[in-house]
N, C-alpha and C. Protein backbone atom coordinates (compact mmCIF):
# COMPACT_ATOMS: atom_id res chain seq x y z
N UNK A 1 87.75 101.95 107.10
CA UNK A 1 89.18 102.06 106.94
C UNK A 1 89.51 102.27 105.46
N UNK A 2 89.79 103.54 104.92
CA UNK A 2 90.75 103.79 103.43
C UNK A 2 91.53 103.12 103.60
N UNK A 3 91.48 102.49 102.24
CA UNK A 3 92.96 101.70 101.55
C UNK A 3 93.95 102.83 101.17
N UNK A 4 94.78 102.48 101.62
CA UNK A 4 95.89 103.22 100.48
C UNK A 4 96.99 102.27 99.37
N UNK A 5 97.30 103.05 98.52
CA UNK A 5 97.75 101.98 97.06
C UNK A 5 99.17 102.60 97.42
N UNK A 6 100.04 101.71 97.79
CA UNK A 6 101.45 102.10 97.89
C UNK A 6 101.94 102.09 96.48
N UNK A 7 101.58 101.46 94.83
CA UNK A 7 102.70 101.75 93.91
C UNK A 7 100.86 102.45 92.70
N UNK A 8 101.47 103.82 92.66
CA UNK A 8 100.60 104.30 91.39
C UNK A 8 100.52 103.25 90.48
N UNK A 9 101.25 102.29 89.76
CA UNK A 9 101.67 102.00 88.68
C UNK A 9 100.53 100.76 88.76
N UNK A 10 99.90 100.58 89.88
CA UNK A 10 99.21 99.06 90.10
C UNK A 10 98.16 99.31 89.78
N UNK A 11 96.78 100.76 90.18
CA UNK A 11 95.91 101.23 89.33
C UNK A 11 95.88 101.20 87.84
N UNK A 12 97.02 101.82 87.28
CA UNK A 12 97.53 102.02 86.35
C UNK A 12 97.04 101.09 84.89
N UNK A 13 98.04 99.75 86.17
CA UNK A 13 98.02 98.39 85.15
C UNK A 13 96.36 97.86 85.68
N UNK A 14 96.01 97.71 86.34
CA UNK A 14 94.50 97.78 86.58
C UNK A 14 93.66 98.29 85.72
N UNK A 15 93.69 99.48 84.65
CA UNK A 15 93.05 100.01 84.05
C UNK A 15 93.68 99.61 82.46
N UNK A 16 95.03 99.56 82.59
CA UNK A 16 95.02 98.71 81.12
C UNK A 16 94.88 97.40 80.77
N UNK A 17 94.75 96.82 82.16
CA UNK A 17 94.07 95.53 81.63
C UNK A 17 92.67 94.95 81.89
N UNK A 18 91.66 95.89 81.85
CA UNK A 18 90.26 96.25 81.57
C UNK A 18 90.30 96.60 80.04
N UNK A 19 90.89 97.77 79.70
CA UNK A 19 91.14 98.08 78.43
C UNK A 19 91.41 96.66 77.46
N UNK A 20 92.36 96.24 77.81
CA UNK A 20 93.01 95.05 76.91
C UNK A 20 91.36 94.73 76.79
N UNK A 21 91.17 93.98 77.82
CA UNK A 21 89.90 93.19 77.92
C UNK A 21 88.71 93.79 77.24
N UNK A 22 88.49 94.41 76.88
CA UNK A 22 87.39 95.08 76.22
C UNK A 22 87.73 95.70 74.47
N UNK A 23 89.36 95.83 74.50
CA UNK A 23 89.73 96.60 73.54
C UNK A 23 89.33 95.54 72.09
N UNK A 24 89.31 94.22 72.09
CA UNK A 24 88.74 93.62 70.59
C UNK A 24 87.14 94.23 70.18
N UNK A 25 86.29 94.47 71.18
CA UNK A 25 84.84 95.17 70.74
C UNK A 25 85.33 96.73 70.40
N UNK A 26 85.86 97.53 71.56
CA UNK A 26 86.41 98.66 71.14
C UNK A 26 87.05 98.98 69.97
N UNK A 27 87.65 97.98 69.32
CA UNK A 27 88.55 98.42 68.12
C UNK A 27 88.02 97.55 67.05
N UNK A 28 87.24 96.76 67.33
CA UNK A 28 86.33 96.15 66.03
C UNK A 28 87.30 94.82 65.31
N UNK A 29 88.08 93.53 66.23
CA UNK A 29 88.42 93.16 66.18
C UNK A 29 88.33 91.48 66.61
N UNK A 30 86.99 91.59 66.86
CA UNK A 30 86.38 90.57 68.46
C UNK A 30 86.09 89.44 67.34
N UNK A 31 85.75 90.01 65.76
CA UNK A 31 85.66 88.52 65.13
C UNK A 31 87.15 87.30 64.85
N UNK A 32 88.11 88.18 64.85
CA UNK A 32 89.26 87.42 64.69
C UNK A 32 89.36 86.80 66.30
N UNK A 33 89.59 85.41 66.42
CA UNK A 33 89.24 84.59 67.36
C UNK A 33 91.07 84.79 67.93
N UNK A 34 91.98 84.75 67.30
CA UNK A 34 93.51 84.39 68.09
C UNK A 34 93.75 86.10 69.03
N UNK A 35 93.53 86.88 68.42
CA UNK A 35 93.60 88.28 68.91
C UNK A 35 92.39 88.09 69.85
N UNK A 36 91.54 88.04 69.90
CA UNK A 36 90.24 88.07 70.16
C UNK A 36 90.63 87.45 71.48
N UNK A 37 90.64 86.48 71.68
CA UNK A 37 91.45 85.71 72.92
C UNK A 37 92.18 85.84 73.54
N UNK A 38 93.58 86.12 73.45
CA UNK A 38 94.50 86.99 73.66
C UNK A 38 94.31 87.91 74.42
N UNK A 39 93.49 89.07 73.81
CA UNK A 39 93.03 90.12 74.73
C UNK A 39 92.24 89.72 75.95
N UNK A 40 91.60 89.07 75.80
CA UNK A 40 90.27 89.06 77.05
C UNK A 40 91.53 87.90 78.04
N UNK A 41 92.16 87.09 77.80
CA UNK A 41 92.39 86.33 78.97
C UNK A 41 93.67 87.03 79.32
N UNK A 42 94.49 87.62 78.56
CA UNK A 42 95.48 88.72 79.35
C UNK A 42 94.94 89.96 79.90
N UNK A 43 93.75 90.70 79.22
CA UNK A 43 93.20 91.74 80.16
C UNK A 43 92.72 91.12 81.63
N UNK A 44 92.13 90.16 81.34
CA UNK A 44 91.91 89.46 82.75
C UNK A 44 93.08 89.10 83.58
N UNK A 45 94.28 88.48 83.10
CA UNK A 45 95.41 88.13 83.90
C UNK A 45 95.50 89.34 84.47
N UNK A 46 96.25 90.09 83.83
CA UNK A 46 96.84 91.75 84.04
C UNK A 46 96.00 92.68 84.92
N UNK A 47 94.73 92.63 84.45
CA UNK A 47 93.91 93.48 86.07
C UNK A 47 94.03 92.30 87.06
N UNK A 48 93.73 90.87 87.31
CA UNK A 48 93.67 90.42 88.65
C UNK A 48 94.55 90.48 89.56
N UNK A 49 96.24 90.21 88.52
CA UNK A 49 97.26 90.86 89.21
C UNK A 49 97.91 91.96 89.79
N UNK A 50 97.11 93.07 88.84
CA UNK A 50 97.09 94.97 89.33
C UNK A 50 96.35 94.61 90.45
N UNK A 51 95.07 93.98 90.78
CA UNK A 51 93.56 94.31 92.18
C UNK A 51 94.37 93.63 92.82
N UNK A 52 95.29 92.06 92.84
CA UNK A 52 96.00 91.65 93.81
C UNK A 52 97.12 92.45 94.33
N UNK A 53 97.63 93.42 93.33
CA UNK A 53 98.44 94.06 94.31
C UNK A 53 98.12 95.33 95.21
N UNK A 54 97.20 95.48 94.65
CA UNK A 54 96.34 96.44 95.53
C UNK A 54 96.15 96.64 96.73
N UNK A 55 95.41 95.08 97.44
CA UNK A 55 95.54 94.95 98.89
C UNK A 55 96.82 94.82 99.08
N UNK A 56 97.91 93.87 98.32
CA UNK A 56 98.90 93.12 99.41
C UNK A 56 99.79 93.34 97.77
N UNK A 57 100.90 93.96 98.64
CA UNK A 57 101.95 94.31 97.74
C UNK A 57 103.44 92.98 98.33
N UNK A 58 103.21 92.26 96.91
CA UNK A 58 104.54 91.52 96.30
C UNK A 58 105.29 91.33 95.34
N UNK A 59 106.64 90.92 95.62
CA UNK A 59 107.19 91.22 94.27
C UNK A 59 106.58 90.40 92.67
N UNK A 60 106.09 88.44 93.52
CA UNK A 60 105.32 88.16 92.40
C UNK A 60 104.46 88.68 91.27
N UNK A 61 103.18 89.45 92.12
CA UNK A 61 102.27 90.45 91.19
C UNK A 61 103.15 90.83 90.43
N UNK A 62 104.53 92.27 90.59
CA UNK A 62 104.76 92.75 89.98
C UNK A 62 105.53 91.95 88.97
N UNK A 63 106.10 90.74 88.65
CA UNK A 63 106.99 89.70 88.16
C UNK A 63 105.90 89.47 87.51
N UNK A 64 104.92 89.02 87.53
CA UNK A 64 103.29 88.22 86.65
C UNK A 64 103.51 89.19 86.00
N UNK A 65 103.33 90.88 86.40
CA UNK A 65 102.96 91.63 85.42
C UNK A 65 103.77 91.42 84.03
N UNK A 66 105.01 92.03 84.30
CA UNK A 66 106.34 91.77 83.28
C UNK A 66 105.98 91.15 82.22
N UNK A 67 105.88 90.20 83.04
CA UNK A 67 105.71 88.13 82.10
C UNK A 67 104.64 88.71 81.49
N UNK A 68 103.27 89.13 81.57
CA UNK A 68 102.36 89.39 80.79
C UNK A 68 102.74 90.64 79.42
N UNK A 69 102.98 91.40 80.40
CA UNK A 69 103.32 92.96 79.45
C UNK A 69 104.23 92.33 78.30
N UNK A 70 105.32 91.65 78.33
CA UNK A 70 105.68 91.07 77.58
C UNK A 70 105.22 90.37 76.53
N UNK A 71 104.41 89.03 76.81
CA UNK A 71 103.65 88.49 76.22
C UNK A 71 102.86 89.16 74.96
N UNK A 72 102.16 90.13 76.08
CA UNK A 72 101.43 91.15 75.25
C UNK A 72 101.91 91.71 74.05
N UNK A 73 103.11 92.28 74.24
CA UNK A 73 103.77 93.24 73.67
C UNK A 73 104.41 92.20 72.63
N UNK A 74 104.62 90.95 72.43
CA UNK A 74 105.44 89.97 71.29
C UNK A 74 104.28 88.94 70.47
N UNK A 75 103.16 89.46 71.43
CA UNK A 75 102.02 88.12 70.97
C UNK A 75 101.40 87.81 69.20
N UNK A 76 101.52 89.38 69.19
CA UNK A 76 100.94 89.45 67.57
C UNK A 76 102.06 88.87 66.54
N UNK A 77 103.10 88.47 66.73
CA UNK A 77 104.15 87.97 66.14
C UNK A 77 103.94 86.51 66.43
N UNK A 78 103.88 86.21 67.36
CA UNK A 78 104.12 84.79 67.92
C UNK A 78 102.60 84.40 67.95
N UNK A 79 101.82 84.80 67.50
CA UNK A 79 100.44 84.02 67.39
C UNK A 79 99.97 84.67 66.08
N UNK A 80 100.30 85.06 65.29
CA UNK A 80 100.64 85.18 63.85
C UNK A 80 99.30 86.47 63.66
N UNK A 81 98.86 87.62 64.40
CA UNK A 81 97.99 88.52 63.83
C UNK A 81 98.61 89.76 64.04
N UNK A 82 100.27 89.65 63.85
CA UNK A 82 100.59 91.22 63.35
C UNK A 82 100.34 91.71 62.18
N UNK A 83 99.28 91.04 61.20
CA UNK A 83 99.10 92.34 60.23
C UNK A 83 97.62 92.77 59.87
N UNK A 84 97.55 92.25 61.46
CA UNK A 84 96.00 93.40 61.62
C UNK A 84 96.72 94.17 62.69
N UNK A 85 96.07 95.32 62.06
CA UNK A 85 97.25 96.94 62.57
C UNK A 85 96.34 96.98 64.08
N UNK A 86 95.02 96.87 64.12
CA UNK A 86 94.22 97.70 65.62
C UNK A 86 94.86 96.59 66.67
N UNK A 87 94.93 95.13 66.38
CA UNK A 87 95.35 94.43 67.78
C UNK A 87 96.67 94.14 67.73
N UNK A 88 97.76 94.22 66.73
CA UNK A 88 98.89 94.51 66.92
C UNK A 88 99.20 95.62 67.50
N UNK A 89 98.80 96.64 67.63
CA UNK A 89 99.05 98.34 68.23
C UNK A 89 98.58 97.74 69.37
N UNK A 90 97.37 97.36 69.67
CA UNK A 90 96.90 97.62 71.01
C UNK A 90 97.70 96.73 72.29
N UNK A 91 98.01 95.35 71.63
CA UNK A 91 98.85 94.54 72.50
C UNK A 91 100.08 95.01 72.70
N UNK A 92 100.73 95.79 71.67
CA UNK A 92 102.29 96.35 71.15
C UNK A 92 102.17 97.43 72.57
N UNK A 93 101.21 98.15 72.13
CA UNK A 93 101.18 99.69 73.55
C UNK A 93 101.33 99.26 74.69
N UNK A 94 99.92 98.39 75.11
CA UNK A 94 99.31 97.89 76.61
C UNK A 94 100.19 97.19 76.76
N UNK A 95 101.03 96.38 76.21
CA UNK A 95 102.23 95.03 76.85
C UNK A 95 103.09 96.20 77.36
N UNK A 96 103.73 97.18 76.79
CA UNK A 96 105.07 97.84 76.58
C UNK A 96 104.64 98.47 78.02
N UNK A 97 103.47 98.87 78.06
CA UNK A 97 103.05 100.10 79.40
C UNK A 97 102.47 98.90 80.66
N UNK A 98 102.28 97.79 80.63
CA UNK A 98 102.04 97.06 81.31
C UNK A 98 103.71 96.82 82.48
N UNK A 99 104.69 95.72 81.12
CA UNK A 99 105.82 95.96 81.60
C UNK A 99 106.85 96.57 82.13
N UNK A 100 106.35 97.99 81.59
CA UNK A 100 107.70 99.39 81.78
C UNK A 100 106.84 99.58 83.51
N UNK A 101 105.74 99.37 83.59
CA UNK A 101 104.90 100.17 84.85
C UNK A 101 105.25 99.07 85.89
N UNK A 102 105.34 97.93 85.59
CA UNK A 102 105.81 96.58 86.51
C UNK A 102 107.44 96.52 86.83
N UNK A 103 108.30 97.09 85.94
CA UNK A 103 109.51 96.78 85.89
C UNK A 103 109.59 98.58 87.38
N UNK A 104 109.74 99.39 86.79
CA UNK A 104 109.29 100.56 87.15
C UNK A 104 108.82 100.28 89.16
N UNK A 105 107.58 99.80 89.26
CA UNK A 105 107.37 99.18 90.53
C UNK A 105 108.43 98.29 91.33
N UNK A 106 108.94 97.52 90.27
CA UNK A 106 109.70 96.21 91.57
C UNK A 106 111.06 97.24 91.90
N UNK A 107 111.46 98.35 90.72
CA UNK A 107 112.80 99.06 91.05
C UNK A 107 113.04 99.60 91.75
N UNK A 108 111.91 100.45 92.36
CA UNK A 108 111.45 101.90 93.30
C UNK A 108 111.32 100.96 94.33
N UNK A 109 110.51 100.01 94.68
CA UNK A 109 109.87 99.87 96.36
C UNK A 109 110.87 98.63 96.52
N UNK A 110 111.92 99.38 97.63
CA UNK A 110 113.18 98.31 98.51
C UNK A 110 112.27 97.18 99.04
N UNK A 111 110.94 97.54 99.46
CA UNK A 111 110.27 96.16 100.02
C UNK A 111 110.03 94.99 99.10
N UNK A 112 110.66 95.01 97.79
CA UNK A 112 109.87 93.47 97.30
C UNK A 112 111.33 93.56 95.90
N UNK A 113 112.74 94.30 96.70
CA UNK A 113 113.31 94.07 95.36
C UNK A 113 114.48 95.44 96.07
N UNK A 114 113.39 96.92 94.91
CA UNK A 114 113.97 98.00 94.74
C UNK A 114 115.54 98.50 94.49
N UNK A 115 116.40 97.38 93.60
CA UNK A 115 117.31 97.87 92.67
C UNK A 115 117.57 99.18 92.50
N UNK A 116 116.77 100.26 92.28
CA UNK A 116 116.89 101.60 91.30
C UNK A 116 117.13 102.41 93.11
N UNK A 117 116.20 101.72 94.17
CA UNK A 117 115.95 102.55 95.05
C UNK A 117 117.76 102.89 95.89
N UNK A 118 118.22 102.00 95.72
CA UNK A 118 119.58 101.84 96.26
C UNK A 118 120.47 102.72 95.89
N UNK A 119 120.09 103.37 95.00
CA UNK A 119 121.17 104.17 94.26
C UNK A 119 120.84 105.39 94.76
N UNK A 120 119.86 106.01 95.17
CA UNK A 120 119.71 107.20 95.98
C UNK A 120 120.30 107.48 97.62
């Protein structure tokens, strides 16, 4: 039996939060321990919640996402390593595209929300 993925956006965030997770070795950043951290346990949040929505689409997943993408996207401020440029960019991008792709999901599908869908 093929799966099918009812919201593109859940692969999506699936693949940027592998990225996250890998991106402190990728970008040569893995010795700074607060960034360093950061990445790997939000790349981990952020894909388990993309593979959970995978099988079984809810609005939670897409709500976790948000909350993360967010996180992501304010962390280098609020955990004090915005002025290392590679994991400030990388959390700044992946949060912003995490959230916009989660916000994006709950608007479109009437089954767990869909705000945006109503207007058509």
């Amino acid at each position: 039996m093929a799966m099918t993925v009812k919201h593109w956006q859940d692969p999506v965030n699936l693949i940027v939060g592998l990225w996250v997770l890998v991106s402190p070795w990728a970008l040569g950043y893995a010795a700074e321990a607060t960034p360093m951290w950061n990445a790997v346990v939000l790349g981990i949040l952020v894909a388990a919640a993309a593979l959970i929505a995978l099988f079984r689409v809810m609005a939670w997943e897409e709500w976790v996402n948000l909350a993360l993408g967010v996180w992501l996207a304010v962390s280098p401020w609020l955990l004090g390593f915005s002025g290392l440029a590679s994991a400030m960019w990388n959390a700044l991008i992946a949060g912003a595209i995490v959230a916009v792709l989660a916000l994006w999901a709950l608007g479109t599908d009437k089954d767990i929300g869909g705000w945006w869908s109503h207007a058509t």
